[in-house]
N, C-alpha and C. Protein backbone atom coordinates (compact mmCIF):
# COMPACT_ATOMS: atom_id res chain seq x y z
N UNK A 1 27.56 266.24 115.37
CA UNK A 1 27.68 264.80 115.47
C UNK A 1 27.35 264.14 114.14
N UNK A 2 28.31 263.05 113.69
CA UNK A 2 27.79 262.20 112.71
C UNK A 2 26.83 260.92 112.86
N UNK A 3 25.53 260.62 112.51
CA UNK A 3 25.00 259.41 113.19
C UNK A 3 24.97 258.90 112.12
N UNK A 4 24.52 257.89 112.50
CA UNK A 4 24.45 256.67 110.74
C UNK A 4 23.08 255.36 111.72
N UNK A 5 22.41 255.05 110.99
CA UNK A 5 21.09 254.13 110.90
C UNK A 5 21.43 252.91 110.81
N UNK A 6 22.03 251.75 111.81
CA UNK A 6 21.91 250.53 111.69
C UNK A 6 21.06 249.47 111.49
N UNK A 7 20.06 250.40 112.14
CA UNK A 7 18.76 249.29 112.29
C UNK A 7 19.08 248.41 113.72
N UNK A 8 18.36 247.48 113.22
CA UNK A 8 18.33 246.21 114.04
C UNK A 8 19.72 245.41 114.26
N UNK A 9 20.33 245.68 113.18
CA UNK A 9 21.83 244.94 113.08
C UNK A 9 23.01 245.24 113.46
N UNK A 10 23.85 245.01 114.19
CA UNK A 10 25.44 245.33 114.01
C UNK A 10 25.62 245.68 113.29
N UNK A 11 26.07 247.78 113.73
CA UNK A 11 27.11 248.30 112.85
C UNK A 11 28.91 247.49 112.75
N UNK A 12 29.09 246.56 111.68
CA UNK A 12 30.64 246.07 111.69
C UNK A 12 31.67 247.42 111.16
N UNK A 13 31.02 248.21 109.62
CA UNK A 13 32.39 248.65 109.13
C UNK A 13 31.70 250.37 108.75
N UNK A 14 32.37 251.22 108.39
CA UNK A 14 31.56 252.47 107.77
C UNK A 14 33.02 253.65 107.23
N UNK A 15 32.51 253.99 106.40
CA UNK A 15 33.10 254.94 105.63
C UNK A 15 32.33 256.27 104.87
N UNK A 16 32.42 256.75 105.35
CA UNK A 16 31.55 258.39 105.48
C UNK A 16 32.19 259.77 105.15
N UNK A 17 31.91 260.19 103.93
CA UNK A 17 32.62 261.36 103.63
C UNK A 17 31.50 262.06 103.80
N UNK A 18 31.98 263.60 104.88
CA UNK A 18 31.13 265.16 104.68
C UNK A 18 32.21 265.84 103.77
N UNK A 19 31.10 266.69 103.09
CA UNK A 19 31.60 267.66 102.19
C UNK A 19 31.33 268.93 102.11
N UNK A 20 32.02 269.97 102.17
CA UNK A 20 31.63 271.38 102.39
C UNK A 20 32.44 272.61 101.79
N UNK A 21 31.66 273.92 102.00
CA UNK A 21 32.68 274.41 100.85
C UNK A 21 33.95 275.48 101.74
N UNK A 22 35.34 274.84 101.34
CA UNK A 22 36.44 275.10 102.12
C UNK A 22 36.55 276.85 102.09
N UNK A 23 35.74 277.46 101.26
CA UNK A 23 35.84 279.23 101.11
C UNK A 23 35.12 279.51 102.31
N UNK A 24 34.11 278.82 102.83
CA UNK A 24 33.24 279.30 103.56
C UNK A 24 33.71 278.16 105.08
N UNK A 25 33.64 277.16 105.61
CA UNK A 25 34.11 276.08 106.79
C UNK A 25 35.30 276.05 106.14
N UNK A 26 36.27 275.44 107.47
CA UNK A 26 37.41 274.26 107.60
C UNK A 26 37.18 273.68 108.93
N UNK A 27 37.27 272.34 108.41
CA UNK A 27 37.65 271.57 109.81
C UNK A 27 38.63 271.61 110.30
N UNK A 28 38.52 271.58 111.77
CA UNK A 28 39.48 271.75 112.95
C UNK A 28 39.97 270.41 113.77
N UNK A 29 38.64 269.97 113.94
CA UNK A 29 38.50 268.52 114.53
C UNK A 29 38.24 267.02 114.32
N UNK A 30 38.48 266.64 114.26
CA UNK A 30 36.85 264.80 113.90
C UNK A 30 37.85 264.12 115.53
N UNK A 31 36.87 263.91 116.07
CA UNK A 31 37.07 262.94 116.96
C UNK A 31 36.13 261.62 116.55
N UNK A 32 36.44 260.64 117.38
CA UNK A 32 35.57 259.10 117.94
C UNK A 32 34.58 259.72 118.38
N UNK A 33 32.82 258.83 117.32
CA UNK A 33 31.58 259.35 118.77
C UNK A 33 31.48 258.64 119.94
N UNK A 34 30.71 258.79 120.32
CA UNK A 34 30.04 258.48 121.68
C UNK A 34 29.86 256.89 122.02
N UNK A 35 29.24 256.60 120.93
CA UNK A 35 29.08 254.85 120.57
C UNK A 35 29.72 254.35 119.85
N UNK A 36 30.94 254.75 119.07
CA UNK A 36 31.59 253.86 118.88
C UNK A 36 33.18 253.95 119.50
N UNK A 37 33.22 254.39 120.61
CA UNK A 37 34.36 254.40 121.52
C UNK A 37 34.96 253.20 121.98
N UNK A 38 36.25 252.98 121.51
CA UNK A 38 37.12 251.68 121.97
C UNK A 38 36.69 250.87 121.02
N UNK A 39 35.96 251.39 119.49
CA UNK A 39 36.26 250.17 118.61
C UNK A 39 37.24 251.04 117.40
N UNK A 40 38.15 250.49 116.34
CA UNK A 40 38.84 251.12 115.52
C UNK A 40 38.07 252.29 115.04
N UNK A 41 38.69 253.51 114.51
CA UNK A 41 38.05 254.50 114.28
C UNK A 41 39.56 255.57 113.85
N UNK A 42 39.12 255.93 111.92
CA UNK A 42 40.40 257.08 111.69
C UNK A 42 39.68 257.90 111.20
N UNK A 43 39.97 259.33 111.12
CA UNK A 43 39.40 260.29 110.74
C UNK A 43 40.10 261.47 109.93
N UNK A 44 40.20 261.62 108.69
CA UNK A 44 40.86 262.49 108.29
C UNK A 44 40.62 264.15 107.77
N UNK A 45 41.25 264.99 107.83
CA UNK A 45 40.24 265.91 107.70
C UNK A 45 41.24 266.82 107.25
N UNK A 46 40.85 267.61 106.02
CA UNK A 46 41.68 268.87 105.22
C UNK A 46 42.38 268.02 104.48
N UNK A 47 42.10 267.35 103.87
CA UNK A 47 42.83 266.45 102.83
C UNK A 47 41.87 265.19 101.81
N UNK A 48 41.22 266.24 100.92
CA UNK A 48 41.40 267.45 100.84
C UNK A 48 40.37 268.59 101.34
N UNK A 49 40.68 269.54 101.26
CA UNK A 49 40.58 270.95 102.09
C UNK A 49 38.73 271.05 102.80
N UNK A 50 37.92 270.35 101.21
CA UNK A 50 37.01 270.47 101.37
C UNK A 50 35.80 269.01 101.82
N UNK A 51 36.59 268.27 102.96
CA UNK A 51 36.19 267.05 102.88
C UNK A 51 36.88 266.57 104.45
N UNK A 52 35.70 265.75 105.26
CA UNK A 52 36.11 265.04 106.76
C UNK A 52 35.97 263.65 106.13
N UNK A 53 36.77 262.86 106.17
CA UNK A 53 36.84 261.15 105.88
C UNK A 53 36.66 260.47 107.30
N UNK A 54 35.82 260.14 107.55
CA UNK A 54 35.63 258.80 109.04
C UNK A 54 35.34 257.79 108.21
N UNK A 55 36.52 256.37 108.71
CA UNK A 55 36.50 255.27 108.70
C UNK A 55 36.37 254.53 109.94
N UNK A 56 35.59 253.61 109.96
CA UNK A 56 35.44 252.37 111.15
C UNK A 56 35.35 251.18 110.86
N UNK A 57 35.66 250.12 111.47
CA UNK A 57 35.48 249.10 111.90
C UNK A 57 35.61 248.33 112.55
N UNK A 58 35.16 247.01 113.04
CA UNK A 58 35.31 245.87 114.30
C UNK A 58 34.47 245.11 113.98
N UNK A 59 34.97 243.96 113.59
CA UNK A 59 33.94 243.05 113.40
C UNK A 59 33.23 242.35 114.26
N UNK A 60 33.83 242.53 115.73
CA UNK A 60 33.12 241.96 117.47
C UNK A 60 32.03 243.32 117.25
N UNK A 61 31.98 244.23 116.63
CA UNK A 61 30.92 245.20 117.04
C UNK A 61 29.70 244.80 118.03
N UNK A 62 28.89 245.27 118.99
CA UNK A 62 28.04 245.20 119.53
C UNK A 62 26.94 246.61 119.28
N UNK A 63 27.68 247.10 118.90
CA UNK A 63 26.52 248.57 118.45
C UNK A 63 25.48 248.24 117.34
N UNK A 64 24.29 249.01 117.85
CA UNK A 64 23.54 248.90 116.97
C UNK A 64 22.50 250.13 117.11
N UNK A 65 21.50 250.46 115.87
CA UNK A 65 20.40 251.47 116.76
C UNK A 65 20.06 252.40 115.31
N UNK A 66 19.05 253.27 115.77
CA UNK A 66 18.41 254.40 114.73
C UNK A 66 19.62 255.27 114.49
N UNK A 67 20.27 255.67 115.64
CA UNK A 67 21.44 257.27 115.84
C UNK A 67 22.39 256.81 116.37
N UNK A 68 23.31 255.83 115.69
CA UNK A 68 24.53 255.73 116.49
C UNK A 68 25.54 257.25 116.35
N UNK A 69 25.84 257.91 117.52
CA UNK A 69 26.76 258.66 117.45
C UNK A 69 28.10 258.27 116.66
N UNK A 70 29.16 258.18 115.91
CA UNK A 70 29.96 257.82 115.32
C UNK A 70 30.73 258.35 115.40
N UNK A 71 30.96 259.38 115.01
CA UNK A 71 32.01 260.67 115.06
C UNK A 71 31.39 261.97 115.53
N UNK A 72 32.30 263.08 115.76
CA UNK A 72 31.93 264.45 115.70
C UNK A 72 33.13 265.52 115.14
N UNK A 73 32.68 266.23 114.51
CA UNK A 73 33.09 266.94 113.43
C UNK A 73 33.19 268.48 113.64
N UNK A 74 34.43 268.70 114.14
CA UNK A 74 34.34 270.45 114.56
C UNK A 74 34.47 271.54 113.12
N UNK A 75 33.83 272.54 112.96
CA UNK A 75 34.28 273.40 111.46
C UNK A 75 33.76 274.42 112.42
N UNK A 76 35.21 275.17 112.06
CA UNK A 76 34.71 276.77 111.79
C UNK A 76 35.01 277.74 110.60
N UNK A 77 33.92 279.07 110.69
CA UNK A 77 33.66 279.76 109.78
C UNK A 77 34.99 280.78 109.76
N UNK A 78 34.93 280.32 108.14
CA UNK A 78 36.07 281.30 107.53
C UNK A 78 35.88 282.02 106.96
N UNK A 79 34.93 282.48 106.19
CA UNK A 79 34.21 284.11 105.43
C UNK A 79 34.33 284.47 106.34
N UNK A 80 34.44 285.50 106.07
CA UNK A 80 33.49 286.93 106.66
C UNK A 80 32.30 287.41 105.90
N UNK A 81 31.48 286.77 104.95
CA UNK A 81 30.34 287.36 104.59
C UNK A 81 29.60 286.65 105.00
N UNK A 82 28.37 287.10 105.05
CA UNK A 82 27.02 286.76 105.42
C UNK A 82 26.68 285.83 104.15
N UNK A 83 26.57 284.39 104.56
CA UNK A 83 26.19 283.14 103.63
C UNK A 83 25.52 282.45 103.91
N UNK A 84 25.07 281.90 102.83
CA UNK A 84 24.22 280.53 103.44
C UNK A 84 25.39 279.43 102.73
N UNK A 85 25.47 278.67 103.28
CA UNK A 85 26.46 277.23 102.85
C UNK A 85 25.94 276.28 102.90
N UNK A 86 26.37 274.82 102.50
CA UNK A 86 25.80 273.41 102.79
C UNK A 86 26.55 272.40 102.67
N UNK A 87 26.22 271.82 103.52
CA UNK A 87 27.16 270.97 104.24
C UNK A 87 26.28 268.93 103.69
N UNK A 88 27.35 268.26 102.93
CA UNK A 88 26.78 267.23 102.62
C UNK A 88 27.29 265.84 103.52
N UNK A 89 26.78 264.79 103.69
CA UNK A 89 27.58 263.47 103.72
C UNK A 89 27.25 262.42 102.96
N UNK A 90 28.36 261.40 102.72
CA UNK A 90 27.31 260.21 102.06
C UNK A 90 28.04 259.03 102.44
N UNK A 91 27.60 258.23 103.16
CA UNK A 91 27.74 256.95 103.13
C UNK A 91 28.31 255.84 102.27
N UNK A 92 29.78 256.01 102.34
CA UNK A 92 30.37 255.10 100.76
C UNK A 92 30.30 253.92 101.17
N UNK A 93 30.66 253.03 102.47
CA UNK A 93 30.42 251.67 103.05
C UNK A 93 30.41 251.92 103.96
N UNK A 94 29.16 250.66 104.41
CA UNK A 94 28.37 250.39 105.75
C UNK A 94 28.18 249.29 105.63
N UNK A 95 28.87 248.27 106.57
CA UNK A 95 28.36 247.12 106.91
C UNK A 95 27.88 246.29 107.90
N UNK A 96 26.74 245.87 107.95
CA UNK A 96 26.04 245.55 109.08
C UNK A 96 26.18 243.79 109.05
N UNK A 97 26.29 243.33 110.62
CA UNK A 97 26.17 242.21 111.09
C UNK A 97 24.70 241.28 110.24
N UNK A 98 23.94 242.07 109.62
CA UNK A 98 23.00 241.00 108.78
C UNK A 98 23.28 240.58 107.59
N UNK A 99 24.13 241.23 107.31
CA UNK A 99 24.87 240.88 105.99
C UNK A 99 26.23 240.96 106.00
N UNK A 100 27.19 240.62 106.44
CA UNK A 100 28.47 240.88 106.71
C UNK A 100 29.50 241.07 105.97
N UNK A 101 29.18 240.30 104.49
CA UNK A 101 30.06 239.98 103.40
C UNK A 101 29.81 241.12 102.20
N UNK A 102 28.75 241.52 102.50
CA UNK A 102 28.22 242.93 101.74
C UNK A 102 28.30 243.95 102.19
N UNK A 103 28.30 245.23 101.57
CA UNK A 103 28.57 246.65 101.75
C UNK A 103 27.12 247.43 101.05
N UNK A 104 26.64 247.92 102.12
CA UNK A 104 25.68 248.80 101.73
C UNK A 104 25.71 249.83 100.24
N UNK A 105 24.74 249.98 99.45
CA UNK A 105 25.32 250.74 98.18
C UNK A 105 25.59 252.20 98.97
N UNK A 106 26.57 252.62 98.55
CA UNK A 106 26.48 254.46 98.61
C UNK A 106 24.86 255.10 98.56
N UNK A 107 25.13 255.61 100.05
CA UNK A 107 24.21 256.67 99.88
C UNK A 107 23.85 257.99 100.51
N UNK A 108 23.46 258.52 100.25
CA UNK A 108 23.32 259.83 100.73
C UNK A 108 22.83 260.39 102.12
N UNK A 109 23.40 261.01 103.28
CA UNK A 109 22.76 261.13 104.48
C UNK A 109 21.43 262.07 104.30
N UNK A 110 20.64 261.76 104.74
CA UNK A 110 19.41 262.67 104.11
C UNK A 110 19.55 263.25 105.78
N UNK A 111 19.29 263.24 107.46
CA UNK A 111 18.72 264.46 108.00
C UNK A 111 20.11 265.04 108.15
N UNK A 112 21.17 264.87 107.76
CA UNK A 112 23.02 265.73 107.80
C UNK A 112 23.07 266.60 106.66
N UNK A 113 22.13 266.07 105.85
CA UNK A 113 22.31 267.34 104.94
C UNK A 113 21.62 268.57 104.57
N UNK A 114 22.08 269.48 104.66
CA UNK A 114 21.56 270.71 105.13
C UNK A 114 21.96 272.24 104.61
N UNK A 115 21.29 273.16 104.74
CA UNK A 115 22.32 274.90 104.92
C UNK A 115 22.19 274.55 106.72
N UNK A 116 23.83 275.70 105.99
CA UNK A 116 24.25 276.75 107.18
C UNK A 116 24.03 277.99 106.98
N UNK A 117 23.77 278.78 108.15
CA UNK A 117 23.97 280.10 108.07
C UNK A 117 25.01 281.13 108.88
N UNK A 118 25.72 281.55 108.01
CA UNK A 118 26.88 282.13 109.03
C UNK A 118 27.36 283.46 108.53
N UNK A 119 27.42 283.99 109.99
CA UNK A 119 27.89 285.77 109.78
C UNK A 119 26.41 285.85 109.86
N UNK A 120 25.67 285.72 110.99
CA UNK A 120 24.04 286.32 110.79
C UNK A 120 23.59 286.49 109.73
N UNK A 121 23.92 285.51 108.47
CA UNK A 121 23.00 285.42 107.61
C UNK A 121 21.54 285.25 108.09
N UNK A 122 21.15 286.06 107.37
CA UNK A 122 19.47 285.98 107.47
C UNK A 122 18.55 285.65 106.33
């Protein structure tokens, strides 16, 4: 799942690139999350190879919160060796109902970013 941190405010707009390394994942999937269902929502993915693009927005938004679900993001493993990988996102625009006319600066998802371990890496 992708979540993103509104706070207190209406999530209105968001643009969110994960990044990963295409030798090791490919995405399969990006659907709409959970909470933001039935508002605009595109998702692009393998283009390029090593990169899921979710865009949103609605400016009626009513969502708000610590973990909005947003998207979800299917990858599977394409090595066959035993790796550790890592998987990034970052937040290029986010705009919230407290500021509406502004766009959050770029920033980095800090608990999405992470290793993987795959092929029983140990």
């Amino acid at each position: 799942d992708v979540r993103v941190n509104s706070a207190n405010a209406k999530l209105i707009t968001f643009q969110i690139v994960m990044r990963f390394d295409s030798t090791k994942l490919q995405a399969t999937k990006c659907a709409v999350g959970s909470d933001w269902m039935g508002y605009d929502f595109s998702c692009t993915i393998n283009n390029p190879v090593t990169e899921a693009l979710m865009v949103g927005a609605d400016p009626l938004s009513t969502k708000q919160g610590s973990a909005l679900t947003i998207a979800t993001v299917s990858l599977e493993v394409v090595s066959t060796f035993r790796v550790l990988t890592g998987i990034t996102a970052e937040i290029l625009v986010m705009t919230r109902s407290d500021n509406p006319s502004a766009s959050d600066a770029v920033s980095t998802a800090v608990a999405g970013t992470g290793s993987m371990a795959l092929n029983s890496f140990a």
